[in-house]
Protein backbone atom coordinates (compact mmCIF):
# COMPACT_ATOMS: atom_id res chain seq x y z
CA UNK A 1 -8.51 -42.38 1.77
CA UNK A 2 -10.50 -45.56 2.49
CA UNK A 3 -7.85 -47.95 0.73
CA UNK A 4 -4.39 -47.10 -0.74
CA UNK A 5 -1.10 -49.28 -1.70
CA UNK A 6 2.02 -47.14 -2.41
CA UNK A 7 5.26 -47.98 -3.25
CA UNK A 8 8.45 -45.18 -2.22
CA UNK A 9 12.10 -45.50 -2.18
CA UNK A 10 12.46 -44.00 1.59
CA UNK A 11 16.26 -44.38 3.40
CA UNK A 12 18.15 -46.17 1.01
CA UNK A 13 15.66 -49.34 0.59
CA UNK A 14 12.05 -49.48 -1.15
CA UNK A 15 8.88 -50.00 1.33
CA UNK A 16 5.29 -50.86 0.72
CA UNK A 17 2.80 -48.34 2.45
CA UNK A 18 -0.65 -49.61 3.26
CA UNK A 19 -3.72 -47.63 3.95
CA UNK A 20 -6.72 -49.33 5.03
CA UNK A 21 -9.84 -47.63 6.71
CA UNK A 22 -7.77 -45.76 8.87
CA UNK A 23 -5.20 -48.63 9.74
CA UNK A 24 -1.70 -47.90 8.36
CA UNK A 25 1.11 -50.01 8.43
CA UNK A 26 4.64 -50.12 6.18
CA UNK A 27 6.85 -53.27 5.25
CA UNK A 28 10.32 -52.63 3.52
CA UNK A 29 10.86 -55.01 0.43
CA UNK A 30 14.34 -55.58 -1.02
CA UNK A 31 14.17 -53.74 -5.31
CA UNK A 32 11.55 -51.88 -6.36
CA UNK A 33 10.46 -54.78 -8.71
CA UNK A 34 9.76 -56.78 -5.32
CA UNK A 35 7.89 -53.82 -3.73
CA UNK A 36 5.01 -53.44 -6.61
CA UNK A 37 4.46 -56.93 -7.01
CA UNK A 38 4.19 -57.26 -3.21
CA UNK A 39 1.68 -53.76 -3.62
CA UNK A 40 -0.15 -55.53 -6.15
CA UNK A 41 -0.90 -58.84 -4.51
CA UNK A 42 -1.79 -56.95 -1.39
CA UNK A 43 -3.99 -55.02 -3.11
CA UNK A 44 -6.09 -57.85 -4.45
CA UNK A 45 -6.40 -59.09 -1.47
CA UNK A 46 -7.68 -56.34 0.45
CA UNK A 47 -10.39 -56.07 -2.25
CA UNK A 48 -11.30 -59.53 -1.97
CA UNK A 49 -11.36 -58.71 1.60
CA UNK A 50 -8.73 -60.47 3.41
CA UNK A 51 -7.56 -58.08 5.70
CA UNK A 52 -5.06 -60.29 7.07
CA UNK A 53 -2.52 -58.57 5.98
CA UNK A 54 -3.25 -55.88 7.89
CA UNK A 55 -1.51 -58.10 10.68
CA UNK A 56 1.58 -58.69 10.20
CA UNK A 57 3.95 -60.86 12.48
CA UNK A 58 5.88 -58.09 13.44
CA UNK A 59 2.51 -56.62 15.12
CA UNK A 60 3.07 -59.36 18.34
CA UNK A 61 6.91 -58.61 18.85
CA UNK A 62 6.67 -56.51 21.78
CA UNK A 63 9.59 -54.04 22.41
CA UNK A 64 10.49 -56.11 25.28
CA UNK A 65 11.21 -59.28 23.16
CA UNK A 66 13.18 -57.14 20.74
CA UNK A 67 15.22 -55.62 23.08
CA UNK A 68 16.35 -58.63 24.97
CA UNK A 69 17.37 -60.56 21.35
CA UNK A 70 19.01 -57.03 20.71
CA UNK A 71 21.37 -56.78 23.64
CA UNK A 72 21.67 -61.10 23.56
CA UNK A 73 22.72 -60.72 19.76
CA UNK A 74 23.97 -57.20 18.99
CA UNK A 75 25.06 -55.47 22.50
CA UNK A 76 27.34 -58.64 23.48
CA UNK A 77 29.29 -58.89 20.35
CA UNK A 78 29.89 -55.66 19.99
CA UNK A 79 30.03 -53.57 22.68
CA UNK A 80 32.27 -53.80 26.20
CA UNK A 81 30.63 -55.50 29.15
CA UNK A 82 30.31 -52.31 30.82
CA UNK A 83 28.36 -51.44 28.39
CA UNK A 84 26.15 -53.98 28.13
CA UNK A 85 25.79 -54.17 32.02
CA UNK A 86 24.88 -50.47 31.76
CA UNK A 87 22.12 -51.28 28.94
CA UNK A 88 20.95 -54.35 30.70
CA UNK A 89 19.92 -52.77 34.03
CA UNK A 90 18.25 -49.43 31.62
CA UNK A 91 16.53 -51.54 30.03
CA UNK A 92 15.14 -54.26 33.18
CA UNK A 93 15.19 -51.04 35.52
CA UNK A 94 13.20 -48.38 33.48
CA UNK A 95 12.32 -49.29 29.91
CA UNK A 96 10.79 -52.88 30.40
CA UNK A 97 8.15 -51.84 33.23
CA UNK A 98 7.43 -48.74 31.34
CA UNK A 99 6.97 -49.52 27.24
CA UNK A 100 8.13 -53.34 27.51
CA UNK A 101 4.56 -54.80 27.30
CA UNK A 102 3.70 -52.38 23.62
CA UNK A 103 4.44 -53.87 20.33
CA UNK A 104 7.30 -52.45 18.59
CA UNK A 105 4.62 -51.17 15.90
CA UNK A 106 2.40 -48.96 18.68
CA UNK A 107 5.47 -47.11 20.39
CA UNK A 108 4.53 -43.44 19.72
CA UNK A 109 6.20 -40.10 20.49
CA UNK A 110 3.90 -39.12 22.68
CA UNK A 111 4.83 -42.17 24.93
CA UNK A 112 8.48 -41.60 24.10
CA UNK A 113 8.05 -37.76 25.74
CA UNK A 114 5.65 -39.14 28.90
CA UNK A 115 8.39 -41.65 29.67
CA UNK A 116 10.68 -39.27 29.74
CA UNK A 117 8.34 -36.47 31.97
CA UNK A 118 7.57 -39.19 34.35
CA UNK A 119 11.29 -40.39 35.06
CA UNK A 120 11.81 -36.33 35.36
CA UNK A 121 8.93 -35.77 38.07
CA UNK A 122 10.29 -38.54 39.84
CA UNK A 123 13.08 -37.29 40.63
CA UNK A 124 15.43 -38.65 38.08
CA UNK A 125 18.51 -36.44 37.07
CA UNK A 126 17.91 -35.18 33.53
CA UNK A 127 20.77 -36.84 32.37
CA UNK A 128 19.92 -39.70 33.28
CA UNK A 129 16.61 -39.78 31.83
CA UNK A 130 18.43 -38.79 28.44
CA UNK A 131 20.21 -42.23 28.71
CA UNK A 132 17.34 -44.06 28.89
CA UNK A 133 15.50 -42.69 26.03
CA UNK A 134 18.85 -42.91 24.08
CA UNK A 135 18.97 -46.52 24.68
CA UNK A 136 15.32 -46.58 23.51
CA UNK A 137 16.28 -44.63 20.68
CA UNK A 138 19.22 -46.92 19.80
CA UNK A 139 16.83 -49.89 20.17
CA UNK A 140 14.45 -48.58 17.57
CA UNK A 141 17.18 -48.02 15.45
CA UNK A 142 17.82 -51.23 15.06
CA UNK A 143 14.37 -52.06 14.37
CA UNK A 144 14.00 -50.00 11.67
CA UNK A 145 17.05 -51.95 9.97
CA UNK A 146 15.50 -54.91 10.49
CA UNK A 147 12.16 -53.74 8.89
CA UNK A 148 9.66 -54.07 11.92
CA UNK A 149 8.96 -50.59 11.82
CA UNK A 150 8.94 -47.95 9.50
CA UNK A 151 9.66 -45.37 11.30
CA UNK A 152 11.55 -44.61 14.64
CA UNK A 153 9.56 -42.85 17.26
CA UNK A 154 12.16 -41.56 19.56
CA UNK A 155 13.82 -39.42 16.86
CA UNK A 156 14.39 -35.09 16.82
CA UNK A 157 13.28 -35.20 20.28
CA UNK A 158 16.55 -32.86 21.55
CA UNK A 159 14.85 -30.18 22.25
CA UNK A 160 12.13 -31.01 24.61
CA UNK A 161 15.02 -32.12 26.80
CA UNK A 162 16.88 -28.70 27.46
CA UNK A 163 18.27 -28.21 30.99
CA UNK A 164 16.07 -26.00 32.56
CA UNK A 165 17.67 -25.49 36.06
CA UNK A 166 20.70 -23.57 37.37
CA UNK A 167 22.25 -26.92 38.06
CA UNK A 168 21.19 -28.37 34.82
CA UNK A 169 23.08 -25.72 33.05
CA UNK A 170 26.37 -26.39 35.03
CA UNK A 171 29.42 -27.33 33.25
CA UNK A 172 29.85 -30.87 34.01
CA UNK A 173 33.54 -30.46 34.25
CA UNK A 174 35.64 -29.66 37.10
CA UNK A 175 39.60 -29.80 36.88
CA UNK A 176 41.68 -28.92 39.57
CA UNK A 177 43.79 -26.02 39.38
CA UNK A 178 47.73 -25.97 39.02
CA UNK A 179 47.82 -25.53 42.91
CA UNK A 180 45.22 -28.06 43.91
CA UNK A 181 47.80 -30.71 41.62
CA UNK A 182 50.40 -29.32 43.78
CA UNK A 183 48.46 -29.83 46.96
CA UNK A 184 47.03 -33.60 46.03
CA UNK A 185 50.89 -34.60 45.11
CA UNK A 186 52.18 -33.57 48.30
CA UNK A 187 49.45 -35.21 50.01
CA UNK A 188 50.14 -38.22 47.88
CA UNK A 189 53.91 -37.98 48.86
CA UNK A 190 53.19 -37.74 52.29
CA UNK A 191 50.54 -40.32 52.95
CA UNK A 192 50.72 -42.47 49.85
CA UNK A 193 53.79 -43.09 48.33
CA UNK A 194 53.49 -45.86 47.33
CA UNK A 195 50.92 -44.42 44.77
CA UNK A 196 52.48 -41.90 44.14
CA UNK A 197 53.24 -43.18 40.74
CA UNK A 198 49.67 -43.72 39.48
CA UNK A 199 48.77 -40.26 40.51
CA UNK A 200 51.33 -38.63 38.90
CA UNK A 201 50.26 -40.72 36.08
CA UNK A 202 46.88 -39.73 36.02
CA UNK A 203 47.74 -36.25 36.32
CA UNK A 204 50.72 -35.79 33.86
CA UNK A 205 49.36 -38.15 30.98
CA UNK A 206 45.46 -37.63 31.40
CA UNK A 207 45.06 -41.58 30.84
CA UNK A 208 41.46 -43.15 31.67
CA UNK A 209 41.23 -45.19 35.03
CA UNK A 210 40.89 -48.51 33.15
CA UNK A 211 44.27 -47.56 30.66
CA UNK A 212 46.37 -47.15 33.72
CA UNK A 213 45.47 -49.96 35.82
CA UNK A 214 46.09 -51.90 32.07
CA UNK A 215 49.62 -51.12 31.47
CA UNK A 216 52.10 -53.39 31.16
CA UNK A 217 56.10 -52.53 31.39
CA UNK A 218 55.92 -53.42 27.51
CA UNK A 219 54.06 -50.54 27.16
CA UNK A 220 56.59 -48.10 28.83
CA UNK A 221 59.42 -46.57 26.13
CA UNK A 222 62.03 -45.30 28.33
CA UNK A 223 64.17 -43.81 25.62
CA UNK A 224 61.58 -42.42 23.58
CA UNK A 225 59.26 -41.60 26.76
CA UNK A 226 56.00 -42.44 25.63
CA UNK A 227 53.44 -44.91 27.11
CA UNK A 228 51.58 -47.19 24.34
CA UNK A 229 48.27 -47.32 24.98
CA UNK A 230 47.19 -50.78 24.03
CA UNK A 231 44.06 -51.94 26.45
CA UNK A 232 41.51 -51.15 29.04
CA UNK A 233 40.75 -53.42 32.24
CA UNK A 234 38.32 -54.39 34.49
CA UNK A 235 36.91 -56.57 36.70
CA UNK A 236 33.15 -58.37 35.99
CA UNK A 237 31.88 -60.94 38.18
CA UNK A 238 35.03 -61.46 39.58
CA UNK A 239 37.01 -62.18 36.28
CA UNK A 240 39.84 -59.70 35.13
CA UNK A 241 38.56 -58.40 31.05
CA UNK A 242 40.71 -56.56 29.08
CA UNK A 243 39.74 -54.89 25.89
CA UNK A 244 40.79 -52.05 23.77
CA UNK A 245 40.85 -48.40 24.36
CA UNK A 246 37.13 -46.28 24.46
CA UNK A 247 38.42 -44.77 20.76
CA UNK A 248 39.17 -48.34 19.53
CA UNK A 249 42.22 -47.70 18.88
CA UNK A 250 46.01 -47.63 20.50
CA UNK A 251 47.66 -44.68 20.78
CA UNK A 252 51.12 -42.71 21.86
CA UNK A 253 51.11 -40.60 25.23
CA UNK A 254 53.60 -38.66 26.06
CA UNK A 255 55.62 -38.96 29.52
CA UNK A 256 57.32 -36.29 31.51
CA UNK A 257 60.69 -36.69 32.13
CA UNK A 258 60.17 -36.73 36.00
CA UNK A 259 57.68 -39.52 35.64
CA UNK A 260 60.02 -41.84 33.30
CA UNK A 261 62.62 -41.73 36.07
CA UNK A 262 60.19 -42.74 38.54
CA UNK A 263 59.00 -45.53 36.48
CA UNK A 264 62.38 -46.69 35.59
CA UNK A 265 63.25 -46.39 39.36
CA UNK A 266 60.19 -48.98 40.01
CA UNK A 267 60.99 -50.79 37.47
CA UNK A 268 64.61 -51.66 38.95
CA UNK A 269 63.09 -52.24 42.12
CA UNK A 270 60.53 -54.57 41.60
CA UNK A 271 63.15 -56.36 39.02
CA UNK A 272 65.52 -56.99 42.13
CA UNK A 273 62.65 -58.02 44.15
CA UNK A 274 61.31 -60.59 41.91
CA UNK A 275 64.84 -62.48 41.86
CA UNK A 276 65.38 -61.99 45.09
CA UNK A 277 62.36 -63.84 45.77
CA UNK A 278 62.85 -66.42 42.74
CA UNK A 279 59.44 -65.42 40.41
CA UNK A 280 59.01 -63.89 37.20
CA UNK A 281 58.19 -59.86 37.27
CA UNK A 282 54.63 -59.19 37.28
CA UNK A 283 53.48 -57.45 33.84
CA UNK A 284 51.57 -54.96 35.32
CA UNK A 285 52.82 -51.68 36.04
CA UNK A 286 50.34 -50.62 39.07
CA UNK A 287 49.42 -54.47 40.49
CA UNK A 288 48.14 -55.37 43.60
CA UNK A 289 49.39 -58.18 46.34
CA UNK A 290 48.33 -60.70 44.18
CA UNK A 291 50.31 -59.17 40.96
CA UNK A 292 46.49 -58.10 38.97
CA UNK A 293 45.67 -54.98 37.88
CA UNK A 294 44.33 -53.15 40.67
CA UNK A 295 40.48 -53.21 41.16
CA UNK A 296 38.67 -49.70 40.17
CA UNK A 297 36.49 -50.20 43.50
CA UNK A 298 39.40 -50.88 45.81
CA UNK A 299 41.30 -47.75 43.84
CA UNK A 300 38.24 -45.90 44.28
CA UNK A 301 37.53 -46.48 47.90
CA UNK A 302 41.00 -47.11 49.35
CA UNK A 303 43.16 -44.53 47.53
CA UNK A 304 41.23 -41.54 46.06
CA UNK A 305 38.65 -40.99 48.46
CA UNK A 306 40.98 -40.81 51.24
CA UNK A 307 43.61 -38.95 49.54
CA UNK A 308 41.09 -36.25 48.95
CA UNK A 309 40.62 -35.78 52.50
CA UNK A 310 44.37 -35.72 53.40
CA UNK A 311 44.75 -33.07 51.14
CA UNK A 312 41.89 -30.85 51.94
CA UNK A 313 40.04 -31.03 48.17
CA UNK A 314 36.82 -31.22 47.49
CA UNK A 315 35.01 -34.35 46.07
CA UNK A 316 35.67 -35.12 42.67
CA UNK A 317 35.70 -38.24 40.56
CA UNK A 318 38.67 -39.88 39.56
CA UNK A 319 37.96 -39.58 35.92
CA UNK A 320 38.15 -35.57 36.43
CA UNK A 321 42.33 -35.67 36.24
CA UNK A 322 42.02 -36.79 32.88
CA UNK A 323 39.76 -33.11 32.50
CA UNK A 324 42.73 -31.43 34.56
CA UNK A 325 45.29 -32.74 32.46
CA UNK A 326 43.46 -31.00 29.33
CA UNK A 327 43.18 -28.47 31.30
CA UNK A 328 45.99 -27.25 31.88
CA UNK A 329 47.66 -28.12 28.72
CA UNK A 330 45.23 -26.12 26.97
CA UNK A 331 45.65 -22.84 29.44
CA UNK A 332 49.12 -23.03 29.23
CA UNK A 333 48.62 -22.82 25.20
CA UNK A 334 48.82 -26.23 23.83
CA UNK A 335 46.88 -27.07 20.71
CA UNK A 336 43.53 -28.69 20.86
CA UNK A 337 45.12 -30.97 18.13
CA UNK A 338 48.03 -31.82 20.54
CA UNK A 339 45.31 -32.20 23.11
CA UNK A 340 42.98 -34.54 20.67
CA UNK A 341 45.57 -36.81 19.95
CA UNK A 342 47.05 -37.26 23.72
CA UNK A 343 43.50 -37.93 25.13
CA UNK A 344 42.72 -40.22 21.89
CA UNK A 345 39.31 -38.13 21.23
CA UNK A 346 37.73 -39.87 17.68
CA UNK A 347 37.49 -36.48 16.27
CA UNK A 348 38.53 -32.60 17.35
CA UNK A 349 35.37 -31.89 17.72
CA UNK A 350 34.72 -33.46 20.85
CA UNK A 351 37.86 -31.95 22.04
CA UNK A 352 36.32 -28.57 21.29
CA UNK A 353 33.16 -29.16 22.48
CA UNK A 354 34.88 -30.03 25.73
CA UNK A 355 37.67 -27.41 26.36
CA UNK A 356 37.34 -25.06 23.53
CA UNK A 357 35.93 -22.82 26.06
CA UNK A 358 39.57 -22.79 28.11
CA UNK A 359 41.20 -21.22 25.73
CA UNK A 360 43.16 -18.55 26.96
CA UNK A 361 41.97 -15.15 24.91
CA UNK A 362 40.84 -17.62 21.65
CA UNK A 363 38.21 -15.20 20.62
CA UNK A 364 39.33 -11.58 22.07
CA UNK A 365 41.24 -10.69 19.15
CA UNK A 366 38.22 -11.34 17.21
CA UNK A 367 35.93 -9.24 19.57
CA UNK A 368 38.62 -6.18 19.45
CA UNK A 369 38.82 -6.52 15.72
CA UNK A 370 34.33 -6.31 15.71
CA UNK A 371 34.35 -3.41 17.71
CA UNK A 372 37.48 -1.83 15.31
CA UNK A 373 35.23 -2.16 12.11
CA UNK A 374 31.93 -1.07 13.44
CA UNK A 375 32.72 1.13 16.27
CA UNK A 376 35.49 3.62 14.96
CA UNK A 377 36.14 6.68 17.41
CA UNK A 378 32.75 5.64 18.73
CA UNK A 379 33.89 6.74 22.14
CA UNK A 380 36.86 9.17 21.77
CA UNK A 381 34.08 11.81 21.39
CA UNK A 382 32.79 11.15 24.97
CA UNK A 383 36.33 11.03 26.06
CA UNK A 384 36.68 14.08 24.88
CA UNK A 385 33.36 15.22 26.09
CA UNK A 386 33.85 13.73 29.42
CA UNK A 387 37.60 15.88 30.40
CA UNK A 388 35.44 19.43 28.86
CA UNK A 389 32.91 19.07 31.41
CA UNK A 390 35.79 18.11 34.25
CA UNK A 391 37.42 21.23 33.00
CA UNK A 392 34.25 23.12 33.51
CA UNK A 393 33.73 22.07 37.10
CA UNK A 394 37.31 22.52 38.01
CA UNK A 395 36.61 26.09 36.95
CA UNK A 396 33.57 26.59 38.91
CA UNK A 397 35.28 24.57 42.06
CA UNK A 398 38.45 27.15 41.85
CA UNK A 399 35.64 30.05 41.50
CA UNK A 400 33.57 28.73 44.48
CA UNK A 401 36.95 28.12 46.69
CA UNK A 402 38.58 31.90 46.24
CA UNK A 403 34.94 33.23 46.88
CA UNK A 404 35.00 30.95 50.31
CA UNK A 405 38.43 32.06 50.66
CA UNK A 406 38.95 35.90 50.09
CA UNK A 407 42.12 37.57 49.25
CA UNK A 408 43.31 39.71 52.01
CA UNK A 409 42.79 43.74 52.39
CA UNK A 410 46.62 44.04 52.51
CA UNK A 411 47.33 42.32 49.25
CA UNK A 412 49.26 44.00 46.81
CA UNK A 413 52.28 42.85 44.23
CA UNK A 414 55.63 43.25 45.81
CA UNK A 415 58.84 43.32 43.01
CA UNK A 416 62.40 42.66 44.86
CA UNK A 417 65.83 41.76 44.03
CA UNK A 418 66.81 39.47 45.26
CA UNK A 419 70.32 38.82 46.73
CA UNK A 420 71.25 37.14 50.25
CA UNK A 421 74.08 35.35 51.20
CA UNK A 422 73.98 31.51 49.79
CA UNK A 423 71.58 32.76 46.99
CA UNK A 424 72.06 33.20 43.67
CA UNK A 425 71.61 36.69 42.70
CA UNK A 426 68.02 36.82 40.79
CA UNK A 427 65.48 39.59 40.00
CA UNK A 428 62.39 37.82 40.93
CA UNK A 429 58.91 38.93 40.76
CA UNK A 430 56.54 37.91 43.38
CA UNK A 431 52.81 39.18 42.38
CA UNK A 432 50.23 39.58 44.61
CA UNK A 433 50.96 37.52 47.78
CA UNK A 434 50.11 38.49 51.00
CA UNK A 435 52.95 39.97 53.01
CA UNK A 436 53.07 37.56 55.80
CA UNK A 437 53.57 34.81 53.15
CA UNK A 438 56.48 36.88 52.09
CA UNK A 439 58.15 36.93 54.53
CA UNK A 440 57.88 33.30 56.02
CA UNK A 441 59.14 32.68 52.89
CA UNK A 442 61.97 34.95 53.13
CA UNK A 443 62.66 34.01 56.56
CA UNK A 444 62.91 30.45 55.02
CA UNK A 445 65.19 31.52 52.47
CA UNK A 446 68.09 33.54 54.40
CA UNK A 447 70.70 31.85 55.96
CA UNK A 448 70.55 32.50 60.11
């Protein structure tokens, strides 16, 4: 087609498709009424040969420009400052050098896959890579709302990005056991008391780093023994931010018994502390000198790391007691709904896509029931096959042993009443057995 003008109703909004000797380019118009007269006047124009139109501004906005206004506008007012920290340095560290110079308009799927082949041959984890070309895919997202492309390029692309190694294919999660718990608490006890507390928390709630350095005695019900989980902290650039929770929203955790009398004991303490010393009581439940929230760094380095040694465990990240907490409730046979609702998952289904697979014996009924309906008796008759041909070779063994073992020249059948002193008096019939065995055995039998 040398020329062609179409209008189509594609994703929920009416677009104006333009082919022109070979160029193609789309522009999304608000009703259809809008769309043909835009088709129309573009159409007389490209036979009075302005081609102009075949340029439109959106063909200089590079994906660089775009991106920066994106995480400027869109990133900062609605996302956490981890977040946009973690987009910022994608973006200036990987996507900027690589497909920051193209306009939005030229980024193809064959660039999307060799960006993500070269970050793979150079020795970048495959999940790693995956983030960057989902913030690339997020970015075109966006673009495509804002009609400067028609289509997104980094779309559908899952399945070129398979693990393909033995390490790729790992299970990313890796809870301690009920006896490594027992083994980091005593550690904790023995070398860290003093957080002794925030472990137990960690372990016994399955709270995120950031909700336990965030609570507040407020948060703490005593007589109902749940935590409110209200906010998230951190530290950026040396300020303390606090925000809500990953899921957005607050939500009830449960708290052991043990735990609440812990954190009522501390809560006594630090009470009779403060007016001993004539200042208010810190908010915080787990502050540091200074009464903050503890810095995740400092926790990091000066606590975890270091308790791990003491207690002889192997390197894991912080974040993995929340995993052990699920864990274990799961093995012990807690509901993933239970489960959902303590971690404060969006939906179930990331809780099953998670720890589905710990359920203890969740699909062996199901398996025994398969192998009921299709596979009736299916081995009873090799059972039964099986003991015949034992029975067989026990026969040929016996035959083989008696003709390695002959009978003596004196056997013969011997029939004799019996009736000795201390023995009941019994006509027994002794066939065939060698005399000497006869009379060991009576020998045996008589009283001296």
């Amino acid at each position: 087609m040398i020329m062609g003008v179409r209008v189509r109703y594609w994703k929920s909004a009416w677009w104006v498709f333009i082919t022109h000797r070979g160029v193609r380019r789309a522009k999304r118009v608000g009703d259809r009424r809008a769309a043909e007269e835009v088709a129309s006047k573009v159409r007389a124009r490209l036979q009075l040969g302005d081609l102009s139109v075949l340029e439109p501004a959106g063909e200089s906005l590079t994906l660089q420009a775009y991106a920066e206004r994106w995480l400027e506008q869109y990133v900062t007012a609605h996302c956490k400052p981890r977040t946009l920290e973690l987009y910022t340095f994608l973006c200036r560290r990987h996507l900027f050098p690589a497909v920051g110079h193209l306009p939005l308009l030229r980024v193809t799927r064959d660039q999307v896959r060799a960006l993500f082949a070269e970050k793979v041959s150079a020795g970048m984890r495959r999940s790693t890579a995956l983030k960057v070309i989902g913030l690339l895919r997020e970015i075109l997202n966006h673009a495509v709302e804002d009609a400067h492309i028609p289509l997104n390029p980094a779309t559908r692309l899952s399945r070129f990005y398979r693990g393909r190694t033995e390490e790729e294919a790992r299970a990313p999660i890796v809870p301690l056991t009920e006896v490594e718990v027992v083994q980091l608490l005593a550690a904790c006890k023995r070398w860290y008391p003093e957080a002794l507390d925030l472990i137990a928390t960690a372990v016994w709630t399955g709270l995120r780093q950031g909700e336990i350095l965030g609570l507040k005695w407020e948060d703490v019900d005593f007589a109902g023994r749940f935590l409110e989980v209200r906010r998230t902290v951190a530290y950026r650039g040396g300020r303390l931010l606090a925000g809500s929770p990953k899921s957005g929203k607050a939500r009830r955790v449960d708290l052991p018994a043990a735990l609440a009398a812990a954190l009522a004991s501390k809560k006594s303490l630090v009470e009779a502390e403060a007016a001993v010393q004539g200042h208010d009581l810190t908010p915080w439940v787990y502050p540091n000198k200074a009464g903050k929230p503890i810095e995740a760094m400092n926790l990091l380095h000066r606590l975890w790391a270091p308790l791990l040694a003491k207690a002889g465990l192997r390197r894991i990240r912080f974040h993995d007691l929340r995993h052990t907490y699920a864990s274990l409730l799961i093995q012990s046979g807690e509901s993933l709904a239970y489960v959902k609702d303590q971690l404060g998952h969006q939906s179930i289904q990331m809780t099953v896509d998670l720890y589905g697979h710990l359920v203890p014996g969740a699909n062996r009924g199901a398996a025994d029931r398969l192998a009921s309906a299709t596979g009736s008796n299916l081995y009873a008759t090799q059972d039964r096959e099986r003991e015949q041909r034992l029975e067989v070779t026990s026969e040929k063994e016996w035959s083989r042993g008696r003709e390695l073992n002959p009978r003596p020249t004196d056997y013969e059948s011997v029939a004799l009443p019996l009736s000795y002193p201390g023995v009941r008096p019994k006509s027994l019939t002794l066939a065939k057995h060698p005399r000497h065995l006869l009379a060991a055995w009576f020998q045996h039998l008589v009283p001296e």
